[in-house]
Structures are given as structure tokens and as C-alpha cells.
N, C-alpha and C. Protein backbone atom coordinates (compact mmCIF):
# COMPACT_ATOMS: atom_id res chain seq x y z
N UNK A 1 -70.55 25.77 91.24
CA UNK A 1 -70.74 27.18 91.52
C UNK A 1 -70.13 27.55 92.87
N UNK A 2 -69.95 26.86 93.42
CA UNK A 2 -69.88 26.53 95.15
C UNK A 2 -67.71 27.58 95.27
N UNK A 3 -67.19 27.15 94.31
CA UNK A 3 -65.69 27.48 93.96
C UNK A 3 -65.72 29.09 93.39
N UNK A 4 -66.74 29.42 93.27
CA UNK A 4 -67.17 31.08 92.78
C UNK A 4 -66.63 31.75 94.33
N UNK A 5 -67.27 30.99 95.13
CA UNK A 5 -67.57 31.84 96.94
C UNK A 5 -66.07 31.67 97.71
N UNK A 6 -65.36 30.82 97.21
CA UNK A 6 -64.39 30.35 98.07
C UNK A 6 -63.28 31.77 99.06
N UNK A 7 -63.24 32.58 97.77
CA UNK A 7 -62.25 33.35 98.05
C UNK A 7 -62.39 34.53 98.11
N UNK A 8 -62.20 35.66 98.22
CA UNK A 8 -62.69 36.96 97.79
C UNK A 8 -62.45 37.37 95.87
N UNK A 9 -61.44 36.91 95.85
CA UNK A 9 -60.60 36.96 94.72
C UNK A 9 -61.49 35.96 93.62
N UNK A 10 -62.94 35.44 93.98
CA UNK A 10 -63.79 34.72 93.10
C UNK A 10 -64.12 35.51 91.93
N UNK A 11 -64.52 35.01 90.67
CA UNK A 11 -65.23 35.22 89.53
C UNK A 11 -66.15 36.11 90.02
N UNK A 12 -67.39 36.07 90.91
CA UNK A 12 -68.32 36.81 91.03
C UNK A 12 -68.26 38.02 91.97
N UNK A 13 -67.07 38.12 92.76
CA UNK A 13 -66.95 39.45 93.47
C UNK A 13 -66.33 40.25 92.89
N UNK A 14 -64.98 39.80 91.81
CA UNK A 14 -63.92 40.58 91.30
C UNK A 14 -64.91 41.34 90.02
N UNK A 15 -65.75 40.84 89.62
CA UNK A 15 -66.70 41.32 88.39
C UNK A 15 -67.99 42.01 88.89
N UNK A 16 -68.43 42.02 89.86
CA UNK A 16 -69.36 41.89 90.19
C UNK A 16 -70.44 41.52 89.63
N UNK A 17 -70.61 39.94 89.06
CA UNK A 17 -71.67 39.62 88.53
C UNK A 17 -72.49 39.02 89.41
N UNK A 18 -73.97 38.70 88.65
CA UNK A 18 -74.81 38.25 90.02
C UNK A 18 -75.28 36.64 88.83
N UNK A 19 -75.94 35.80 89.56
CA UNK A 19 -76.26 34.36 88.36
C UNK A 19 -76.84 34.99 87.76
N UNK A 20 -78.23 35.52 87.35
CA UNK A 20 -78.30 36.18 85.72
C UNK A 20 -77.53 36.49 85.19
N UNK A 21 -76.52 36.86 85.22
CA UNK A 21 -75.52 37.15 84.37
C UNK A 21 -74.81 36.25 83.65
N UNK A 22 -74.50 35.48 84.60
CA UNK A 22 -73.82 34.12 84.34
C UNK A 22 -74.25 33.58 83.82
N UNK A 23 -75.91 33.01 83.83
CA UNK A 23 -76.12 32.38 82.99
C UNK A 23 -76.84 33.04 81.48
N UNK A 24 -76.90 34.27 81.45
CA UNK A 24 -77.17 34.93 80.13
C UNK A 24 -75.76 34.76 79.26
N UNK A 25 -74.59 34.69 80.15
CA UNK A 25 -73.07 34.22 79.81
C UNK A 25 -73.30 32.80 79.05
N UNK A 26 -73.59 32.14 79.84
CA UNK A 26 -73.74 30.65 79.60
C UNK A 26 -74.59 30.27 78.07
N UNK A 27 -75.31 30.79 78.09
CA UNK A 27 -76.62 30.79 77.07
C UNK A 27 -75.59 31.38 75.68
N UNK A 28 -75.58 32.27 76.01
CA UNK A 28 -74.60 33.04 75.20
C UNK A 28 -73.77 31.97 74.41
N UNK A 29 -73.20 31.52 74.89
CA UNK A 29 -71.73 30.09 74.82
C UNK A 29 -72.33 29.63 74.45
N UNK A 30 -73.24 28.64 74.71
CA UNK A 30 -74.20 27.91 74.13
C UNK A 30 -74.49 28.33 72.62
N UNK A 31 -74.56 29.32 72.34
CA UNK A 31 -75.70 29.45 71.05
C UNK A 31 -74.49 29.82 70.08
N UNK A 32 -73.66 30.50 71.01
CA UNK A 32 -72.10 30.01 69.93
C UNK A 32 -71.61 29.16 69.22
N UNK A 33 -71.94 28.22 70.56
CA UNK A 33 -70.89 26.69 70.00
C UNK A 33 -71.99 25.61 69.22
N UNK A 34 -73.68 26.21 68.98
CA UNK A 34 -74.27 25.16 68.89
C UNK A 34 -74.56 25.98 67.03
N UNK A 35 -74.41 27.74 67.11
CA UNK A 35 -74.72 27.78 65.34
C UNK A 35 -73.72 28.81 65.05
N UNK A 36 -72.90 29.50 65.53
CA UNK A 36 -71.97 29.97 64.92
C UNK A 36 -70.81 29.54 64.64
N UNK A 37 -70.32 28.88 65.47
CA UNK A 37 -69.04 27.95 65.16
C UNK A 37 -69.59 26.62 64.28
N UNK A 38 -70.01 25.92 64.40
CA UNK A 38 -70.85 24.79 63.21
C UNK A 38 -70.61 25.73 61.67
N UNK A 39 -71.51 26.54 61.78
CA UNK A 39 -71.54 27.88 60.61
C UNK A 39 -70.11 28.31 59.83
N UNK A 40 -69.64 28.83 60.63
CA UNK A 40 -67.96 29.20 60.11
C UNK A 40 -67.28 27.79 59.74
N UNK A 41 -67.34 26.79 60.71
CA UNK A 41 -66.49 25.50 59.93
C UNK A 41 -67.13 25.03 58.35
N UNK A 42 -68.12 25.08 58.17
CA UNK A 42 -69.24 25.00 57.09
C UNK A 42 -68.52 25.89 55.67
N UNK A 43 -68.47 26.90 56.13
CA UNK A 43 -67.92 28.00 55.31
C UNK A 43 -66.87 27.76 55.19
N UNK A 44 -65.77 27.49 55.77
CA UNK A 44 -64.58 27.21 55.68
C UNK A 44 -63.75 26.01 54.80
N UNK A 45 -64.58 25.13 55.25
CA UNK A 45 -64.87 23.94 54.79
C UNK A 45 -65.15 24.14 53.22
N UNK A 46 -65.99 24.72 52.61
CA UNK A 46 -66.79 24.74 51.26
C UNK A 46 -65.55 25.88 50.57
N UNK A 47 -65.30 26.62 51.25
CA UNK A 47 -64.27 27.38 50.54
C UNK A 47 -62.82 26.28 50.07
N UNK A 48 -62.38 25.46 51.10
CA UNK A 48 -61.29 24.53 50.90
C UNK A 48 -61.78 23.83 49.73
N UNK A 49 -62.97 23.16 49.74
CA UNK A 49 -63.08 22.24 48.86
C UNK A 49 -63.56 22.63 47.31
N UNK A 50 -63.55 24.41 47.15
CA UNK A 50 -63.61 24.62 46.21
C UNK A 50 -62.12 25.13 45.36
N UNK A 51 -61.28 25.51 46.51
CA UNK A 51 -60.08 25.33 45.92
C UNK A 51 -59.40 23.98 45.73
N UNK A 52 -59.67 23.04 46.29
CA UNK A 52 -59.20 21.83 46.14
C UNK A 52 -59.38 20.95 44.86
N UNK A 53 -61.40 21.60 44.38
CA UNK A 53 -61.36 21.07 43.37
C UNK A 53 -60.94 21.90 42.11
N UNK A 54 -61.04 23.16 41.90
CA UNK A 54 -60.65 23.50 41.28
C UNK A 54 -58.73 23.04 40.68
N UNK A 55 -58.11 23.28 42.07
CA UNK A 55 -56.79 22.24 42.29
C UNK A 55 -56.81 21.00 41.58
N UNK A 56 -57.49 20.32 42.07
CA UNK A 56 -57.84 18.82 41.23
C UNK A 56 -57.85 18.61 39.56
N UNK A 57 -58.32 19.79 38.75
CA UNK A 57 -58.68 19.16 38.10
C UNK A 57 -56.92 19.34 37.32
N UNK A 58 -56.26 19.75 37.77
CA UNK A 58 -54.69 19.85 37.21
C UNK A 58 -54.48 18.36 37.07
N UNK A 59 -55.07 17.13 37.67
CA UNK A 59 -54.57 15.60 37.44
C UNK A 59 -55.71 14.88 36.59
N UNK A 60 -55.00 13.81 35.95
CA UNK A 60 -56.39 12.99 35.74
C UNK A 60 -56.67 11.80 36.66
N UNK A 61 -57.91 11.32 36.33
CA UNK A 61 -57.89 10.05 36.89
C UNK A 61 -56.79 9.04 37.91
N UNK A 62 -56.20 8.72 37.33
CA UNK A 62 -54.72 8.09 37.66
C UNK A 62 -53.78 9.06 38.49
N UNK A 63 -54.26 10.12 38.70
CA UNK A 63 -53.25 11.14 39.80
C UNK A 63 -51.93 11.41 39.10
N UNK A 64 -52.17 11.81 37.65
CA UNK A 64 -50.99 12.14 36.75
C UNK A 64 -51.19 13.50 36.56
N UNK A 65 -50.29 14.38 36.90
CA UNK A 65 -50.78 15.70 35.85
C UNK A 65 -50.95 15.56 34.52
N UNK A 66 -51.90 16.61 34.40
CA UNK A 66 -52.48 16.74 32.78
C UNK A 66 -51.90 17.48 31.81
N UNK A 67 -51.18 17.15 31.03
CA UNK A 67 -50.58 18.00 30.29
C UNK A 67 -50.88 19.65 30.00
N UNK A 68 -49.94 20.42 30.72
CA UNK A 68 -50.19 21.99 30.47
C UNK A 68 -48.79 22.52 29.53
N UNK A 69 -49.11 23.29 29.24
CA UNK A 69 -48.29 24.02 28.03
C UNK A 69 -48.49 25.96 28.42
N UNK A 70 -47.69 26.73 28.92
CA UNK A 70 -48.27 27.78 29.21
C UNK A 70 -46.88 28.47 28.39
N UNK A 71 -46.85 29.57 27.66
CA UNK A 71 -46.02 30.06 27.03
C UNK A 71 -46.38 31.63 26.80
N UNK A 72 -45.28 32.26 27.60
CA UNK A 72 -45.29 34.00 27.58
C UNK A 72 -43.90 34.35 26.80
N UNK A 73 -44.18 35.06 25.38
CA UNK A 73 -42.85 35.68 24.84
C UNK A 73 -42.96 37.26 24.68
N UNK A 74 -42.29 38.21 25.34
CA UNK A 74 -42.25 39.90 25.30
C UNK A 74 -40.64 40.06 24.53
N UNK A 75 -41.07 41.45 24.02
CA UNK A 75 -39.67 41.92 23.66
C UNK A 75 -39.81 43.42 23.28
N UNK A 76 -38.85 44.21 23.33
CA UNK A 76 -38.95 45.47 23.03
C UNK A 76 -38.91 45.61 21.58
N UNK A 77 -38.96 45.23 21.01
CA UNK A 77 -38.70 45.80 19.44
C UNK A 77 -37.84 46.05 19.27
N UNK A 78 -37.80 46.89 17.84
CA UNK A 78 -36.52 47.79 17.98
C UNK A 78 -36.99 49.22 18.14
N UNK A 79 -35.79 49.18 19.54
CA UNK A 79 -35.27 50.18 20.35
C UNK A 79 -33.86 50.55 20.23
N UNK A 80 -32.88 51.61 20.89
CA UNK A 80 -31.68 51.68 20.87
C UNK A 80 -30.95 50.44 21.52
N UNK A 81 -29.71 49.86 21.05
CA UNK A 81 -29.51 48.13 21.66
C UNK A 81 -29.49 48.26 23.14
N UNK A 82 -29.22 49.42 23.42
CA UNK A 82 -28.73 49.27 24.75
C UNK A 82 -30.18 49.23 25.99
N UNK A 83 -31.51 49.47 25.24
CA UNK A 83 -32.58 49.41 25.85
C UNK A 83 -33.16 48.04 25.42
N UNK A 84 -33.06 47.27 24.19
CA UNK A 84 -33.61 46.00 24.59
C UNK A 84 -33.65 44.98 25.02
N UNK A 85 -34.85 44.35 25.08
CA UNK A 85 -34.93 43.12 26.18
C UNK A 85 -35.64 41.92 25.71
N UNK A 86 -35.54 40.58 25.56
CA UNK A 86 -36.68 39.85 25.42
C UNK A 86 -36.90 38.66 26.49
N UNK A 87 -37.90 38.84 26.08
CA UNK A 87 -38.33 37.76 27.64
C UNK A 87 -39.20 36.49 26.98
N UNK A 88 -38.78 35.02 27.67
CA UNK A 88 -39.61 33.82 27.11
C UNK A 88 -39.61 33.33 28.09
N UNK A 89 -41.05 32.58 28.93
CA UNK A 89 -41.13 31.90 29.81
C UNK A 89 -41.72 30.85 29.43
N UNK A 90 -41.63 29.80 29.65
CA UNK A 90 -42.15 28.44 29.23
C UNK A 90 -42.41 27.47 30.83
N UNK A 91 -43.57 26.99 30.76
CA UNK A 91 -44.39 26.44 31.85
C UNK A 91 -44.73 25.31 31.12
N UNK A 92 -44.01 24.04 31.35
CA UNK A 92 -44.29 22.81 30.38
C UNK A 92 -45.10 21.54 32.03
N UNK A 93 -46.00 21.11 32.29
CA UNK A 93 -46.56 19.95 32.91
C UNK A 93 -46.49 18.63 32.64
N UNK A 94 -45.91 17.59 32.32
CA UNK A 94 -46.06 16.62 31.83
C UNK A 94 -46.64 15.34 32.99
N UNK A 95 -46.56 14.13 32.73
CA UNK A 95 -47.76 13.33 33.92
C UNK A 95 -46.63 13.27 35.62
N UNK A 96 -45.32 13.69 35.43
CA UNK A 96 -44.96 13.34 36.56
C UNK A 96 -43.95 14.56 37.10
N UNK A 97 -43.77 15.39 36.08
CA UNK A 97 -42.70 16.46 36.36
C UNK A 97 -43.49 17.55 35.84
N UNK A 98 -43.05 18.85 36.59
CA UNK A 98 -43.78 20.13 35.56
C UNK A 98 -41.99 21.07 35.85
N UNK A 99 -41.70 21.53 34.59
CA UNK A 99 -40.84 22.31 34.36
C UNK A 99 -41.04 23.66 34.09
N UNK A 100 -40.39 24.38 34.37
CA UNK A 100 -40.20 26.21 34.29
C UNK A 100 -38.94 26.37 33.32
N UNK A 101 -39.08 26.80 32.19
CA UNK A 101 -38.29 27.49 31.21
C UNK A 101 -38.23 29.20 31.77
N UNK A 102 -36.43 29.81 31.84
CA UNK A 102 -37.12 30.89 31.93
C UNK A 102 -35.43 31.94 30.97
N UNK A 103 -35.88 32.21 29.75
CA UNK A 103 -34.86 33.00 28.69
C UNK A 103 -34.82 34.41 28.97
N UNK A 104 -33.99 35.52 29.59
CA UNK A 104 -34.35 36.67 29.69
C UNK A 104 -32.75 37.45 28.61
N UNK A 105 -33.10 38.24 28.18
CA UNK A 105 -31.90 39.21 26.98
C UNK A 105 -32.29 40.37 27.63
N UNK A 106 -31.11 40.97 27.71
CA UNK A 106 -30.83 42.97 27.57
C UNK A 106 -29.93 42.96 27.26
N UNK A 107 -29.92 44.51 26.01
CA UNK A 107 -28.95 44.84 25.82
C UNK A 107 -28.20 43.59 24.64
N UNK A 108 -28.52 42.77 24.32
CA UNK A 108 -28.02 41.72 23.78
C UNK A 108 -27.65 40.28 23.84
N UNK A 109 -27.26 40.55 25.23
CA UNK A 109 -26.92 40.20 26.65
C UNK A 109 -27.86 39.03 26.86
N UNK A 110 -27.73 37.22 26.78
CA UNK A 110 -28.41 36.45 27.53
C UNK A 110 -27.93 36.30 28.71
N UNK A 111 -29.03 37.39 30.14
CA UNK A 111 -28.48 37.11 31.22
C UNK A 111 -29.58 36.00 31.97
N UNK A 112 -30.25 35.33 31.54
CA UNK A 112 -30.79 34.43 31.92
C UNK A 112 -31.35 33.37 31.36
N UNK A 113 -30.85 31.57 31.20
CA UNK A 113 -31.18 30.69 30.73
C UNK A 113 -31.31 29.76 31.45
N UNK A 114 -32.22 28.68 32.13
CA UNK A 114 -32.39 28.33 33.31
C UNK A 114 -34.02 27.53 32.90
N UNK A 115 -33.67 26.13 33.49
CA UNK A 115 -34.85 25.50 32.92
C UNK A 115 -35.04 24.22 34.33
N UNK A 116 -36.28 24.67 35.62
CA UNK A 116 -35.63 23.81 36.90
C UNK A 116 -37.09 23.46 37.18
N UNK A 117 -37.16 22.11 37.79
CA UNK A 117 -38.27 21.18 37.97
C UNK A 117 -39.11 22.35 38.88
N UNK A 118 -40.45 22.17 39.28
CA UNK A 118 -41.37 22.99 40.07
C UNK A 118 -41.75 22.47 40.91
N UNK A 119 -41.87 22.45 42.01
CA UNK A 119 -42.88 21.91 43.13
C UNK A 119 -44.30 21.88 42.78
N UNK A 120 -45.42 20.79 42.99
CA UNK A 120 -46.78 20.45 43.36
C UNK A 120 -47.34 21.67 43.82
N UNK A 121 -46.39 22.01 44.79
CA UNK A 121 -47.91 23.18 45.88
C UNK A 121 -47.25 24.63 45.10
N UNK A 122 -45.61 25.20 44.77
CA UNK A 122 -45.99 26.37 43.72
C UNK A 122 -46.75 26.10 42.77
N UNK A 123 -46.63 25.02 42.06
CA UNK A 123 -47.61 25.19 40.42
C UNK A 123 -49.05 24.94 41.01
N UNK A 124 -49.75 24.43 41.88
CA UNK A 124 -50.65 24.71 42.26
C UNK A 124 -51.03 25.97 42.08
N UNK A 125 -50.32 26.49 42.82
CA UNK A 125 -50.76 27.99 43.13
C UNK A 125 -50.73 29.19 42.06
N UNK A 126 -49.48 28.33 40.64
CA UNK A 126 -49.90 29.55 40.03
C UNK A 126 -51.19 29.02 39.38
N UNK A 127 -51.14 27.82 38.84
CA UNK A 127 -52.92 27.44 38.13
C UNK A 127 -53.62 28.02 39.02
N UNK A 128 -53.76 28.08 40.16
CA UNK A 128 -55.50 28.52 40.54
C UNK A 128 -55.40 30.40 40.25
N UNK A 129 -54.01 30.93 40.41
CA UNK A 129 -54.20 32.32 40.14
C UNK A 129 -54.78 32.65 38.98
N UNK A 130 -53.95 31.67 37.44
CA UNK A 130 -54.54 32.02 36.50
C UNK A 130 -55.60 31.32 36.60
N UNK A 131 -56.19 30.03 36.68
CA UNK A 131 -57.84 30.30 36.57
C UNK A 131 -58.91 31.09 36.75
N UNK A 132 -58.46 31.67 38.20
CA UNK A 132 -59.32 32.70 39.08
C UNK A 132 -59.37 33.95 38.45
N UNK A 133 -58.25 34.26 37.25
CA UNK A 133 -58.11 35.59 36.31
C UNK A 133 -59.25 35.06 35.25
N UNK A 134 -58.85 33.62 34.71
CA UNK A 134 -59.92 33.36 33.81
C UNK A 134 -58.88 33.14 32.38
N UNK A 135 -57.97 32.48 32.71
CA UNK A 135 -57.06 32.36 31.22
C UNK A 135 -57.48 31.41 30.58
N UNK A 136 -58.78 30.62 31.12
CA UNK A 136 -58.81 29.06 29.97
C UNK A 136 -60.07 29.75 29.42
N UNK A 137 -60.66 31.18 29.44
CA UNK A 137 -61.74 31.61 29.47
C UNK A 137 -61.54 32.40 27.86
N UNK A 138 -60.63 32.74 27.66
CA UNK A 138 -59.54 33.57 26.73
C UNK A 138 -59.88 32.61 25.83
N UNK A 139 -60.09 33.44 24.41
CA UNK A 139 -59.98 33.07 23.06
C UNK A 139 -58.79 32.58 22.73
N UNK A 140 -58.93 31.90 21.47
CA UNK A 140 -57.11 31.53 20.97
C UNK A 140 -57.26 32.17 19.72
N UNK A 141 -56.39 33.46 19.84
CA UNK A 141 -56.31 34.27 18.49
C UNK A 141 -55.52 33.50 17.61
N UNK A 142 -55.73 34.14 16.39
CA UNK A 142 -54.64 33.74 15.19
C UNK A 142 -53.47 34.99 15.00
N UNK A 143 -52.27 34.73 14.67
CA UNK A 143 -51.53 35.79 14.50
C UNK A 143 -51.75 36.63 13.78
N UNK A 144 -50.78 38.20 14.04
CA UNK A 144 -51.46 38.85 13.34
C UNK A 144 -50.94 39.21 12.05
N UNK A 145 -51.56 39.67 10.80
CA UNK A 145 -51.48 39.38 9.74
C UNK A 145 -50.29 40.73 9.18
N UNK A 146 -50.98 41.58 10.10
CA UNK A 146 -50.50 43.04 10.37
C UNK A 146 -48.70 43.26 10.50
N UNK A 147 -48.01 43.87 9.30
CA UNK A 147 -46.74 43.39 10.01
C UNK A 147 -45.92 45.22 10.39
N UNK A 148 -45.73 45.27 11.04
CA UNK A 148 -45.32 46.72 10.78
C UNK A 148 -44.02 47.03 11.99
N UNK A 149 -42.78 48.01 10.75
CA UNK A 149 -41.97 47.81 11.36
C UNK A 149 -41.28 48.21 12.65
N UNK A 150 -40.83 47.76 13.24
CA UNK A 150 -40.03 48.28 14.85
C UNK A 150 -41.38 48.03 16.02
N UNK A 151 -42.06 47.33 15.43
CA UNK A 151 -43.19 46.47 16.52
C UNK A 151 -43.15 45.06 16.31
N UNK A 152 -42.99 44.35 17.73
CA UNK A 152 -42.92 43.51 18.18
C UNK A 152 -44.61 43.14 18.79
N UNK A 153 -44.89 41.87 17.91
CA UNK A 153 -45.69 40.72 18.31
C UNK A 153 -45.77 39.98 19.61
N UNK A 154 -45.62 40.32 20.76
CA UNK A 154 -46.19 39.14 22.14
C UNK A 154 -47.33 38.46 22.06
N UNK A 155 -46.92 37.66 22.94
CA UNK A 155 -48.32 36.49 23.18
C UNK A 155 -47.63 35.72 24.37
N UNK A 156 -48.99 35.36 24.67
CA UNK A 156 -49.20 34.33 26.22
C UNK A 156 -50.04 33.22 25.03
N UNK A 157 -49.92 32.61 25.72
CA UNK A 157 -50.54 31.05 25.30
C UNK A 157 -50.56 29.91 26.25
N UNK A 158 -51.55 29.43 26.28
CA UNK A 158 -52.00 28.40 27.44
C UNK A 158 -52.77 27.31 26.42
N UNK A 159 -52.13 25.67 27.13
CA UNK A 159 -53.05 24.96 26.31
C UNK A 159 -52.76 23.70 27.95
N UNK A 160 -54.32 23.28 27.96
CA UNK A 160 -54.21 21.94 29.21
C UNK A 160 -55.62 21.60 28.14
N UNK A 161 -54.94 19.93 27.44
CA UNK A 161 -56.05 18.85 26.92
C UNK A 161 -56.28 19.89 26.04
N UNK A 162 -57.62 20.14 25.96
CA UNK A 162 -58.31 20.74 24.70
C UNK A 162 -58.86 21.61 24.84
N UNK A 163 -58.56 22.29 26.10
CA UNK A 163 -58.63 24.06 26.28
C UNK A 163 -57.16 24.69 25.60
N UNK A 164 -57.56 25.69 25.02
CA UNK A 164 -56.45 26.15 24.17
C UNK A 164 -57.43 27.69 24.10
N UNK A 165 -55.59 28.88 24.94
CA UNK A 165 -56.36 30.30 24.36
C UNK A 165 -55.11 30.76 24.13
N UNK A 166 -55.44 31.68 23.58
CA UNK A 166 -54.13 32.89 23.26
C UNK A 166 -54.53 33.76 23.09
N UNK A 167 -53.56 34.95 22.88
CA UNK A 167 -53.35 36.76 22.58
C UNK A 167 -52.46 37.19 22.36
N UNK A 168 -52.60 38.09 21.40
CA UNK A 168 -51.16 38.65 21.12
C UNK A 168 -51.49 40.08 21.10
N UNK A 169 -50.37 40.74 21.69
CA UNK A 169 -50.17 42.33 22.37
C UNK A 169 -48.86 42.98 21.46
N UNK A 170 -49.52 43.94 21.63
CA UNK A 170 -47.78 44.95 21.79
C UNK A 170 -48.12 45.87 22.50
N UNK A 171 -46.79 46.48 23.24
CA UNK A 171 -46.49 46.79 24.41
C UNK A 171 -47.38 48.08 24.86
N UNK A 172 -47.76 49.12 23.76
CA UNK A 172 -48.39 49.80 24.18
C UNK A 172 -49.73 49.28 24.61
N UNK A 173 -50.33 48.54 24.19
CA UNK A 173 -51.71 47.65 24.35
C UNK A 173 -51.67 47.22 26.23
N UNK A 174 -50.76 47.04 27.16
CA UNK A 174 -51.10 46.87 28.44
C UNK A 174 -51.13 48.16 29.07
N UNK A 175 -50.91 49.30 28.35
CA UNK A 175 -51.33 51.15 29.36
C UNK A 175 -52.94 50.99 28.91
N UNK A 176 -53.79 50.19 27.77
CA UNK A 176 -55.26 50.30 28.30
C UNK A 176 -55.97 50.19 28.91
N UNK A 177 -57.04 50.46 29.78
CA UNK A 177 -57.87 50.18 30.92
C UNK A 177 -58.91 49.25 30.44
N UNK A 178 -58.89 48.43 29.56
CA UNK A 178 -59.57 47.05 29.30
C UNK A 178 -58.63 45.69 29.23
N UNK A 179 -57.06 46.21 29.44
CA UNK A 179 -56.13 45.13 29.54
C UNK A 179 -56.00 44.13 30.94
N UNK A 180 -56.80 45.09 31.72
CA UNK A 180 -56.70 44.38 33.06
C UNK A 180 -56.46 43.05 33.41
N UNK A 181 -57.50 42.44 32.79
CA UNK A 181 -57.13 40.88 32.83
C UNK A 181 -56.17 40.54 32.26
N UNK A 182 -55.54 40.75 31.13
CA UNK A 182 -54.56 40.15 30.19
C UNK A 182 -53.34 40.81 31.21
N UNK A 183 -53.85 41.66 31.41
CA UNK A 183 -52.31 42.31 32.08
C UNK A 183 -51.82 41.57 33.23
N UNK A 184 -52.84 41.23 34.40
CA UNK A 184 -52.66 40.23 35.45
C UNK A 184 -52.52 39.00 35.37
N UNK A 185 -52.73 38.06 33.97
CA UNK A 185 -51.72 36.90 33.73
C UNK A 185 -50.52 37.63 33.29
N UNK A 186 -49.91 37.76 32.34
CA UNK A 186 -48.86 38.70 32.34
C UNK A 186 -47.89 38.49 33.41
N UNK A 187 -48.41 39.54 34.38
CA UNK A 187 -47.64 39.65 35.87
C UNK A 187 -47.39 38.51 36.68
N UNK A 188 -48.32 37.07 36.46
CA UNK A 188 -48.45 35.92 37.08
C UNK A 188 -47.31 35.76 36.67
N UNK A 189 -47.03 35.32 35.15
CA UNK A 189 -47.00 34.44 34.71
C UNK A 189 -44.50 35.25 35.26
N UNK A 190 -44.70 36.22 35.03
CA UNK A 190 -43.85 36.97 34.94
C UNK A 190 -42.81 36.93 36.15
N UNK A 191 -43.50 36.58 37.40
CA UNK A 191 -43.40 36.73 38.76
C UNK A 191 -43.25 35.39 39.40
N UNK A 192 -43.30 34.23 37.87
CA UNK A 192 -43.13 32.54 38.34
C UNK A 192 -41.61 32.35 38.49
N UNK A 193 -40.95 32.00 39.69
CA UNK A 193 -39.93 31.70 40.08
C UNK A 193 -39.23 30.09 40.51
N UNK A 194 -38.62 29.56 39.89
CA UNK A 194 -38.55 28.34 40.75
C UNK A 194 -38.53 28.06 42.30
């Protein structure tokens, strides 16, 4: 305390604090470092390790990935040629490589065919998006029986082990306000880039 007095330019003249202060300061610090900081690492901590496990369960045992299968096909129907488009993304996992398929058409036009290994920490990241939407949560429809013309059939499809869901849309079906979820895999799945 003695280094407080030394100078004019001390802690306790430039502030004008008096020791109560200081040590209501002190106390203060104290009760910081002894339950709020403990507290937040706690929290922090439990949040990591719930993404981690959730993360986890993408391997088995042996630290192999688990076979995933994720498959999004859109297309316009028929439209005038010069407006359509079809889109196929394919998300294949196997125990040591995970691959990105990605087929895009307009107009007639294949302007995109392109099939390139994925990194660990992107495919991480898109599994926990779609989990956190809830895609292994999703039924696995049967196609539809319904055939009618100048409409086009989509579907997403996800299969890891013996979770298996699907859906099938057409295009007007994502302007509903109960598509939300379906619509935000969709956009995941849409927005996967090598």
C-alpha cells in the first residue's frame, strides 16, 4: 500500500479514493474470481461439450465416419426452356473421406458438375446445422403417387446407419408458413460449398 503515497500521481490521490474503497474494490475482485468467473467457464465448458458430442456422434467407435448419405434434388418443371433449372446435391460420408456432389442445369445448360473431397471441420458444421433444424427428426415419406403434369417432385433425403427421413415438395409448398423447417435444410443443404 506504502507505493499508493509515493507520488502525487498515486492511485489514491488521482481518484480520490480512501481504503474503504479499496477494499470494497478488493472484495469485489474477490467474489468475481471466486463465483462468477468459475460460473461462466462452467457454462462455457458444457456448451462445448455439447457440441462436441453431438459432433461425435458423426464417428464410430474406431474414429471412422459413419456412413451419411444426404441427397437434395429441385427442378423447375416445365417452364419456358429458357427459365429452367435443376439442381442435385449429393453429400456422400464414407469411413475415411466425405464427398460433395454438386449437378446444377439452366436453361438446358449443365453449368455445373463437380464432385470434391470435404474437410472434417466444414462437414462438421453442416451436420450440427442440420441436426439443430432436426432433419434425423423428419419422417421418411413414400413417393408420391400423385402424378400431375408440368409439376415437378423434390426431395431431400438423409440417411446415417438406420436413421432414415425424407420429403418430397413442390415448389410452391416452401411460400407456406409451416415449411420453415423443411425450408432451412433446404437452404443448408443449398449453401454447401466445397
Amino acid at each position: 500500500m506504502l507505493f499508493f503515497y509515493r507520488k502525487k500521481s498515486c492511485f489514491l490521490l488521482e481518484t480520490r479514493c480512501d481504503q474503504s474503497t479499496l477494499i470494497s474494490f478488493s472484495k469485489f475482485l474477490i467474489f468475481v474470481s471466486l463465483f462468477v468467473l468459475p460460473g461462466l467457464i462452467l457454462v462455457s465448458q458444457s456448451n462445448q461439450n455439447k457440441v462436441q458430442s453431438k459432433v461425435s456422434n458423426l464417428k464410430d467407435t474406431e474414429r471412422n465416419w459413419k456412413p451419411v448419405k444426404l441427397v437434395w434434388e429441385e427442378s423447375s418443371g416445365a417452364v419456358a426452356p429458357e427459365f429452367r433449372y435443376g439442381k442435385q446435391y449429393q453429400l456422400v460420408a464414407g469411413q475415411k473421406k466425405i464427398l460433395l456432389t454438386r449437378k446444377v442445369s439452366r436453361a438446358g445448360k449443365q453449368i455445373l458438375n463437380e464432385t470434391k473431397e470435404i474437410s472434417p471441420s466444414l462437414y462438421e458444421s453442416w451436420m450440427q446445422k442440420l441436426f439443430n433444424i432436426g432433419i434425423k427428426t423428419l419422417t421418411f415419406e413414400s413417393p408420391p403417387t400423385e402424378t400431375m403434369t408440368g409439376v415437378s417432385y423434390n426431395f431431400v433425403s438423409f440417411q446415417m446407419g438406420t436413421t432414415k427421413s425424407r420429403f418430397y415438395y413442390r415448389l410452391e409448398e416452401r411460400k407456406e408458413p409451416t415449411w420453415k423447417q423443411k425450408n432451412s435444410i433446404i437452404q443448408i443443404i443449398e449453401r454447401m460449398k466445397p
